[in-house]
Each structure stands twice: as C-alpha cells, then as structure tokens.
C-alpha atoms as a PDB file:
ATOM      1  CA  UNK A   1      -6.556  -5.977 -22.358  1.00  0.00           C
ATOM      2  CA  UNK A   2      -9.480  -7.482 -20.052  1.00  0.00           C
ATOM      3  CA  UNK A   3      -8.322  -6.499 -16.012  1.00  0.00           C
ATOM      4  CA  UNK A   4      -9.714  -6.589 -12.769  1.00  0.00           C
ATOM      5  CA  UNK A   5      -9.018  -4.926  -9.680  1.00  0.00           C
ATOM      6  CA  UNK A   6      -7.859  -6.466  -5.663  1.00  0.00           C
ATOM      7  CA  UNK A   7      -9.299  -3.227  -3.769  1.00  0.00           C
ATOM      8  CA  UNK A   8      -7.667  -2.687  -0.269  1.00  0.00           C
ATOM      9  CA  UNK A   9      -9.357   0.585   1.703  1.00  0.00           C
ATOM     10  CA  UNK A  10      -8.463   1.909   5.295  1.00  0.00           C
ATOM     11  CA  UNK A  11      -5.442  -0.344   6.040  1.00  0.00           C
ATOM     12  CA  UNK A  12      -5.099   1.156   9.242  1.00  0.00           C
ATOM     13  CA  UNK A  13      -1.403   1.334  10.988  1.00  0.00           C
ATOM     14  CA  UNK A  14       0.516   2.994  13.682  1.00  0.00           C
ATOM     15  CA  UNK A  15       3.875   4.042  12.265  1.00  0.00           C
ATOM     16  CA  UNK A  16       7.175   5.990  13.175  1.00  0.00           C
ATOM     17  CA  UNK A  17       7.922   7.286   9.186  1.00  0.00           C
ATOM     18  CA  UNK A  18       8.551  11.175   9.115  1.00  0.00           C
ATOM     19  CA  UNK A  19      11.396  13.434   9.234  1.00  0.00           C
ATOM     20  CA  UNK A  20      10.688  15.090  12.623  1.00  0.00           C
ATOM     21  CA  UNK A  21      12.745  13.747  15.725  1.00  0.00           C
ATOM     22  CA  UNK A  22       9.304  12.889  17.328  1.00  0.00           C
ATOM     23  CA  UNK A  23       7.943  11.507  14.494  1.00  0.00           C
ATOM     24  CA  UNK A  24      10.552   8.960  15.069  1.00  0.00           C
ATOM     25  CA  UNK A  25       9.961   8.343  18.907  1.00  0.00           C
ATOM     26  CA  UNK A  26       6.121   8.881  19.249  1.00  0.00           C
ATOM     27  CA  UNK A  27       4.744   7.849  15.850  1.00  0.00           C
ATOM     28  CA  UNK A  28       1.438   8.385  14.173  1.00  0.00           C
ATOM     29  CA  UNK A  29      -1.671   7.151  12.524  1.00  0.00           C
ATOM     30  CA  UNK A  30      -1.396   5.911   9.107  1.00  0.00           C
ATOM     31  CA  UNK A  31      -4.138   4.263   6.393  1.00  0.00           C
ATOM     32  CA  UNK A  32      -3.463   3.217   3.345  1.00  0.00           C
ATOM     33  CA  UNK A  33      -5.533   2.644   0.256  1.00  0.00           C
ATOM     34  CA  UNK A  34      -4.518  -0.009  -2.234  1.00  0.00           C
ATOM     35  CA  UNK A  35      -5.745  -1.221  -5.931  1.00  0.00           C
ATOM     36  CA  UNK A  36      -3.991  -3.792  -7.672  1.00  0.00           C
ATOM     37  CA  UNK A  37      -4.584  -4.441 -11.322  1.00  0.00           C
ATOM     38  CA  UNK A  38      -4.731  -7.845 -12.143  1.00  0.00           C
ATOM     39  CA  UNK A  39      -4.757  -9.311 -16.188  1.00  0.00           C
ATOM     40  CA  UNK A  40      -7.997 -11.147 -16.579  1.00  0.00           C
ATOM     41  CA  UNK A  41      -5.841 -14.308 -18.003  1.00  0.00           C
ATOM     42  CA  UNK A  42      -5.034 -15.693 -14.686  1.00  0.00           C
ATOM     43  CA  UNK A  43      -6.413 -18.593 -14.784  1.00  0.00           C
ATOM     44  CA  UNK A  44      -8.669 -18.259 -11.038  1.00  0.00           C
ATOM     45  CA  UNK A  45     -10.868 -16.525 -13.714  1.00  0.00           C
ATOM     46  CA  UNK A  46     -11.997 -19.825 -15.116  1.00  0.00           C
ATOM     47  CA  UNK A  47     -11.329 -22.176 -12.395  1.00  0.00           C
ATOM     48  CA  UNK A  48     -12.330 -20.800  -8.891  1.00  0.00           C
ATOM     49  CA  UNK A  49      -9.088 -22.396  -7.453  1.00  0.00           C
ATOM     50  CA  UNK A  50      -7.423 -19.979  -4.558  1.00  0.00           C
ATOM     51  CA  UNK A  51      -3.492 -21.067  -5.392  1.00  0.00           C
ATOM     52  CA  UNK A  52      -3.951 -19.474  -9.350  1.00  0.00           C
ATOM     53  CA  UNK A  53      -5.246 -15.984  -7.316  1.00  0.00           C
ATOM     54  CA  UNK A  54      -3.297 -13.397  -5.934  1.00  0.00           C
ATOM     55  CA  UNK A  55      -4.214 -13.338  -2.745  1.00  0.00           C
ATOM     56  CA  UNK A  56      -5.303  -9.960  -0.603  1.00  0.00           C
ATOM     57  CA  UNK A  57      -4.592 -11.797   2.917  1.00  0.00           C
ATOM     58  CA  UNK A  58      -1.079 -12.289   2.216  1.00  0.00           C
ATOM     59  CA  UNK A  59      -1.144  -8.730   0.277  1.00  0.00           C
ATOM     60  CA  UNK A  60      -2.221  -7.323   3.620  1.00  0.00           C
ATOM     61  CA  UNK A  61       0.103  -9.074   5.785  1.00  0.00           C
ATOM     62  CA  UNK A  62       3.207  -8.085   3.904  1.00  0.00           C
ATOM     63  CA  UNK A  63       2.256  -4.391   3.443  1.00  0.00           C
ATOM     64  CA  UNK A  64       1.572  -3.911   7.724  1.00  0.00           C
ATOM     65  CA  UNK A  65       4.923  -5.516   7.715  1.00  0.00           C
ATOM     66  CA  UNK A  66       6.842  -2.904   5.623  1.00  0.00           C
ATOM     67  CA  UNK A  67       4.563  -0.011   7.471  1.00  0.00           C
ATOM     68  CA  UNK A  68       5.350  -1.078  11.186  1.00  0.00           C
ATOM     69  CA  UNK A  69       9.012  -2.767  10.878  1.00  0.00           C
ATOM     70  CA  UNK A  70      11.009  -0.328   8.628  1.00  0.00           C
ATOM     71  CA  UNK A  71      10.946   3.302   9.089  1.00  0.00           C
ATOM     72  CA  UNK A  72      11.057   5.862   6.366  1.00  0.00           C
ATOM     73  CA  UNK A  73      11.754   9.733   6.189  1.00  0.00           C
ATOM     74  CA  UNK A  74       9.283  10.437   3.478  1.00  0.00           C
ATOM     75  CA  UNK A  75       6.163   8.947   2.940  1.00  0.00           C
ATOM     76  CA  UNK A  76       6.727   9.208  -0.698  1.00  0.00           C
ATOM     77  CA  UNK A  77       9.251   6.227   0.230  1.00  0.00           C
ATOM     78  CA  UNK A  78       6.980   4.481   1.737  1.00  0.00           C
ATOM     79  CA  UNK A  79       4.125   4.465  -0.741  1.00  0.00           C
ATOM     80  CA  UNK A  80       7.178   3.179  -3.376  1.00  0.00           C
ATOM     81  CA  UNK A  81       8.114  -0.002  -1.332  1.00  0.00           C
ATOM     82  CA  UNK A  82       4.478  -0.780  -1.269  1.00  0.00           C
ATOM     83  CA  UNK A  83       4.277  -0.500  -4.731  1.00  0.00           C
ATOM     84  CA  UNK A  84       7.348  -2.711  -4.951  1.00  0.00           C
ATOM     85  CA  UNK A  85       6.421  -5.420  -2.970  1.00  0.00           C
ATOM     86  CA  UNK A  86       2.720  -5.311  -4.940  1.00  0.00           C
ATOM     87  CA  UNK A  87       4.490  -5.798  -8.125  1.00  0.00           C
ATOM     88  CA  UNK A  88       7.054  -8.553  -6.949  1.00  0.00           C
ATOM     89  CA  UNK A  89       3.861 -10.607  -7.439  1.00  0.00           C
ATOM     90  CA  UNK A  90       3.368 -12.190 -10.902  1.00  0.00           C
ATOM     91  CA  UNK A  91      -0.347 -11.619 -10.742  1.00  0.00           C
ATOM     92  CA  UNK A  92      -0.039  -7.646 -10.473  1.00  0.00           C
ATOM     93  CA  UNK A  93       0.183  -5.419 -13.235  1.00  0.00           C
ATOM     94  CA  UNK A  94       0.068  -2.269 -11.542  1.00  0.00           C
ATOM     95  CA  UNK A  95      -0.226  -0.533  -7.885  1.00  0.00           C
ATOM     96  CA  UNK A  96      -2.018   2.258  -7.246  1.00  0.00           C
ATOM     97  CA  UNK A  97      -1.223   3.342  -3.883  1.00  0.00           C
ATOM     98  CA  UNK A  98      -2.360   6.104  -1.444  1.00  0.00           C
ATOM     99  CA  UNK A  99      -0.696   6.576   1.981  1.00  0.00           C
ATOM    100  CA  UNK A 100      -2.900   8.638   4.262  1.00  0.00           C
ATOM    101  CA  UNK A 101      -0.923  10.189   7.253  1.00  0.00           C
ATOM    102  CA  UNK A 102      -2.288  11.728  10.687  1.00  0.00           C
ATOM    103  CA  UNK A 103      -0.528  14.698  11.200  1.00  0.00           C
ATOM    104  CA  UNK A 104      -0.907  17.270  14.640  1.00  0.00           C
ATOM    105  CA  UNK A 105       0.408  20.963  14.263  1.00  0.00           C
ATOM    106  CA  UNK A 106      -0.564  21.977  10.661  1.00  0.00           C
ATOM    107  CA  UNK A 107      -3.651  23.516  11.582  1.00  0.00           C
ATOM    108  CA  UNK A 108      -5.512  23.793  14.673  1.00  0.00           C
ATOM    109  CA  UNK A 109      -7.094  20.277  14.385  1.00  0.00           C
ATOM    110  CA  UNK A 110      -5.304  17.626  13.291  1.00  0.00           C
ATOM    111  CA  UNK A 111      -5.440  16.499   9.347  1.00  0.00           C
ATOM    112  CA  UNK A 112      -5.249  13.773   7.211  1.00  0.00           C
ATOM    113  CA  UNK A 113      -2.115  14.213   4.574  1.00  0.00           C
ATOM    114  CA  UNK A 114      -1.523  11.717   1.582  1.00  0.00           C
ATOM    115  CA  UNK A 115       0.742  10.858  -1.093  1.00  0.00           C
ATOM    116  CA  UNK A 116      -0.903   8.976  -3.903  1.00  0.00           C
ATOM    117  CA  UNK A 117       1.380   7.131  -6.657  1.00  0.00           C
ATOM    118  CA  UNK A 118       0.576   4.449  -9.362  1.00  0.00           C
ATOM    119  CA  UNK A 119       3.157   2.175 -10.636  1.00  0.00           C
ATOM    120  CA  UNK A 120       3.111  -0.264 -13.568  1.00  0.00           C
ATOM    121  CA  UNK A 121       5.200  -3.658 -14.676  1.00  0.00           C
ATOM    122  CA  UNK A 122       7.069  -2.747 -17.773  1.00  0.00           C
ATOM    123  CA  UNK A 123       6.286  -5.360 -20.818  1.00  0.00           C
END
C-alpha cells in the first residue's frame, strides 16, 4: 500500500495534565509531535480539491482543544485521546504521536520528558 504522511512538529501548549497537586493548579509547557498516515487512494491525490483532504488546520484545532480543555493524570492518556481523535477521521490510517512535557525538579535544570505511541485503524 502507497501512503503519505500530514507531519505536525512543535504544537506548542500550556497544560494542567500530571499527577502532582501543582501540576493541576500551575500547569506546564507541553509540545507535541504528530504524523498521520494517510492511504494514497484519497482522491485529493488526483484532484487538488481541499474537501477530499484531511485537513491539518482542523487537525490542529481539535488536538489544542483536547490539550487545554480536559485534564489528564498521565500523559500516556493524553497521547491516546490524540490518537483517538486522529483516527475518528476517515482519511487516517494511523497516529504516531509524541507528547513532549516541561518538567522542573528532576534535575537541576528543567527537562523535556515524552511519551511516544503509534496507533493504527484495524482492517
């Protein structure tokens, strides 16, 4: 099978997911880095016409929705409902998602953490 690739890097976000009490109230830096496999078959292959494409704007949108309006414990969680709402579109195959945290106290400067996951459609 022919696919291409929607490639989203940096999605930056401030977020309150964690399972600290301040993590909560203060919140934190987060990025995220998406790819979305798309089958070659769609038809904005052939025809250049925006309505048979999946498009990244509305990809974006929905993602900073999920990352700023609900708040999750784990960051594992999080990476999953992007996944989810990735493959609720017909166009997407699979999600390969990476959810880069800011996180103070680790280590005496502050680090980037992230969980990476990749999801599929089942045939």
């Amino acid at each position: 099978m022919n696919t291409s690739q929607i490639v989203i890097r940096d999605l930056p976000f401030y977020a309150f997911h964690g399972v600290y009490p301040h993590e909560h109230t203060i919140g934190t830096d987060f990025k995220a880095d998406i790819v979305i496999t798309l089958d070659n078959t769609l038809t904005c292959f052939k025809d250049d016409i925006i309505d048979h494409a999946l498009n990244y704007e509305t990809i974006v949108h929905d993602l900073l929705k999920i990352g700023t309006t609900t708040q999750f414990n784990l960051v594992e969680r999080l990476a999953e409902a992007f996944a989810e709402n990735i493959l609720a579109h017909k166009e997407a195959i699979k999600a390969d998602v990476t959810i880069h945290k800011y996180v103070k106290g680790i280590t005496e400067q502050p680090l980037w953490i992230a969980i990476a996951i990749s999801r599929s459609k089942s045939c």
